[in-house]
N, C-alpha and C. Protein backbone atom coordinates (compact mmCIF):
# COMPACT_ATOMS: atom_id res chain seq x y z
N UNK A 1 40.35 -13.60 39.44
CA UNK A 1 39.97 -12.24 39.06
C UNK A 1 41.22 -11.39 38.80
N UNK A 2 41.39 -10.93 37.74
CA UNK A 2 42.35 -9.78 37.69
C UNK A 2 41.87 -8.64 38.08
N UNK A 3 43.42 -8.20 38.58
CA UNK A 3 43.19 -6.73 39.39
C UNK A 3 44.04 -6.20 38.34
N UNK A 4 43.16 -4.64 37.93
CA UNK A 4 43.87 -3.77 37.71
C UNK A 4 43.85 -2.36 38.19
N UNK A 5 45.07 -2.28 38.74
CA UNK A 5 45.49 -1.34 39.76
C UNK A 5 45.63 -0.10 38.68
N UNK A 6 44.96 0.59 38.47
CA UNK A 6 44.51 2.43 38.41
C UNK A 6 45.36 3.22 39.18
N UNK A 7 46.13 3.89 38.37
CA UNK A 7 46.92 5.01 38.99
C UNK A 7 47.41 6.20 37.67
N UNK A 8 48.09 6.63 38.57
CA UNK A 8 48.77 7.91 37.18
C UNK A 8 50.28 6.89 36.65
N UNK A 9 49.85 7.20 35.38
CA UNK A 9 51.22 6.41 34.09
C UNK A 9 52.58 7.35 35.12
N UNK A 10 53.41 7.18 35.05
CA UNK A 10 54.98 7.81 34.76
C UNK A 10 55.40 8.46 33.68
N UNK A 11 54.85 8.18 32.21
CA UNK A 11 55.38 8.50 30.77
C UNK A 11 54.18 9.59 30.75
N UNK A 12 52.90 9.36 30.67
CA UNK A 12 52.08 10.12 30.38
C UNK A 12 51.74 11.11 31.18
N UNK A 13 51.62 11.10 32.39
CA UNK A 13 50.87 11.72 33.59
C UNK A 13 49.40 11.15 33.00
N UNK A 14 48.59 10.39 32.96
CA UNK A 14 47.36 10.35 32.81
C UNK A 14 46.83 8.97 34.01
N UNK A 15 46.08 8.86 34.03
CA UNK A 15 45.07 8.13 35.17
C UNK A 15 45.50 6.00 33.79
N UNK A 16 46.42 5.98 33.91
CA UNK A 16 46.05 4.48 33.07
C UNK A 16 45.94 3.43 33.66
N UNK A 17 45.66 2.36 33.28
CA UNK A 17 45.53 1.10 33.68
C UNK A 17 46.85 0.52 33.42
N UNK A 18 47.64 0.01 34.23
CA UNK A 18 49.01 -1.15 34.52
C UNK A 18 49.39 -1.53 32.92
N UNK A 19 48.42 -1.79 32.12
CA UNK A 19 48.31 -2.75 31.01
C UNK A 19 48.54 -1.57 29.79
N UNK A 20 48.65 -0.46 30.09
CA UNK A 20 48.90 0.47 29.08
C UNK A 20 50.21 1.41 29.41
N UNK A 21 50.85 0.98 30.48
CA UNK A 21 51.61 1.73 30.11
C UNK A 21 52.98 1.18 29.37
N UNK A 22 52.78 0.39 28.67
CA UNK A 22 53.92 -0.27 27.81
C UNK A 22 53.35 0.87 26.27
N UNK A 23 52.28 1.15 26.32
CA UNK A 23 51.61 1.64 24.93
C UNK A 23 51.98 2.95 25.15
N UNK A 24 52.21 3.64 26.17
CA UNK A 24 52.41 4.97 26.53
C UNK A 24 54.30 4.90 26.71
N UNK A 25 55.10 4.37 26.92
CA UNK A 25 56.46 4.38 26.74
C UNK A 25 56.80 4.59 25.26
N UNK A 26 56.21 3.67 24.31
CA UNK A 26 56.02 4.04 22.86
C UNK A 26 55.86 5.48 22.57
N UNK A 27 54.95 5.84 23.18
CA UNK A 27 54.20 6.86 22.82
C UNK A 27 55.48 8.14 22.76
N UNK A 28 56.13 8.16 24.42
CA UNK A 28 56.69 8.92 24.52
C UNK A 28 58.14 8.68 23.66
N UNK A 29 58.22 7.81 23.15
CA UNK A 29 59.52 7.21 22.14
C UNK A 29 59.53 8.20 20.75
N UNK A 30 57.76 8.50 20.51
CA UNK A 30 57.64 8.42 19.31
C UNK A 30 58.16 10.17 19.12
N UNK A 31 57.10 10.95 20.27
CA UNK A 31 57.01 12.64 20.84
C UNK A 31 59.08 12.70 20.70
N UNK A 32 59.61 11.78 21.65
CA UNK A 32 61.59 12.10 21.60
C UNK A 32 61.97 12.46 19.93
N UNK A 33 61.38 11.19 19.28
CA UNK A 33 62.00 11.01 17.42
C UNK A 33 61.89 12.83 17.09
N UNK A 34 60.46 12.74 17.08
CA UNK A 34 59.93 13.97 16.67
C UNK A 34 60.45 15.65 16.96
N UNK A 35 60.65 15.61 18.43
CA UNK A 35 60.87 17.08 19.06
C UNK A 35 62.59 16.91 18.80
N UNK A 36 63.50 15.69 18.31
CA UNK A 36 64.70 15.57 17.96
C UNK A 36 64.69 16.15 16.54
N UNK A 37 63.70 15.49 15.79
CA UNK A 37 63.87 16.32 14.51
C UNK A 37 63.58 17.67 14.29
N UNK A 38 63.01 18.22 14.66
CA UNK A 38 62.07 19.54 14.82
C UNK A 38 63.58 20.56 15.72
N UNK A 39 64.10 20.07 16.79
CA UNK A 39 65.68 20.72 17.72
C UNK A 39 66.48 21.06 15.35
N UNK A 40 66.41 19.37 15.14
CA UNK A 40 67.45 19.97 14.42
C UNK A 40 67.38 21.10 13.34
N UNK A 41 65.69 21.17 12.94
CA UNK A 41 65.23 22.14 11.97
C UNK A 41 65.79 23.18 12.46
N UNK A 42 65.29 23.50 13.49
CA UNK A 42 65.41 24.57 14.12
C UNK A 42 67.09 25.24 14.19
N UNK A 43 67.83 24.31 14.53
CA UNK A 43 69.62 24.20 14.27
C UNK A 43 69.96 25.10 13.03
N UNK A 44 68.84 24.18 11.70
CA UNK A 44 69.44 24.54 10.77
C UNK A 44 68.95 26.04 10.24
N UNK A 45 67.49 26.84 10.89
CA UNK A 45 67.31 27.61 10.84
C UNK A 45 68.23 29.00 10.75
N UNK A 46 68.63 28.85 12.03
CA UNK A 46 69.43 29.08 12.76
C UNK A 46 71.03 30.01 12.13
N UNK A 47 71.10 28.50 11.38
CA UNK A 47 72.48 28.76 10.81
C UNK A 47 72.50 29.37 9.96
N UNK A 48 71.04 29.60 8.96
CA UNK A 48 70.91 30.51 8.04
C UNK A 48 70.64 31.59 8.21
N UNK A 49 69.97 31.71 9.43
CA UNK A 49 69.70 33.35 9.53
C UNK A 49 71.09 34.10 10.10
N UNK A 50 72.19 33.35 10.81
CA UNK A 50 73.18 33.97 10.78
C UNK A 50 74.14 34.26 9.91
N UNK A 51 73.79 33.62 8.72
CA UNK A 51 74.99 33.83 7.46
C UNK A 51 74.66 34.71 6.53
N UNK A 52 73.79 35.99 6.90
CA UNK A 52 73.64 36.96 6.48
C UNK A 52 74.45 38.08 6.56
């Protein structure tokens, strides 16, 4: 019988099963790419509104 041990993820905070949290490390891989690109928009915002 497999056991799967139910608890809260580490990456997600959510209630997952053992077997998902390899799918949820991804996950949070994908949210880093993203809120990295979005820091740099924001950088470049930035630089334009000061070269006024």
């Amino acid at each position: 019988m497999v056991d799967f041990k139910i608890r809260l993820c580490e990456t997600c905070g959510r209630l997952c099963k053992k077997i998902y949290i390899t799918q949820c490390s991804e996950y949070i891989n994908e949210l880093e790419k993203k809120s990295k690109e979005f820091q740099e928009r924001i950088k470049v915002k930035n630089n334009n509104s000061s070269n006024k």
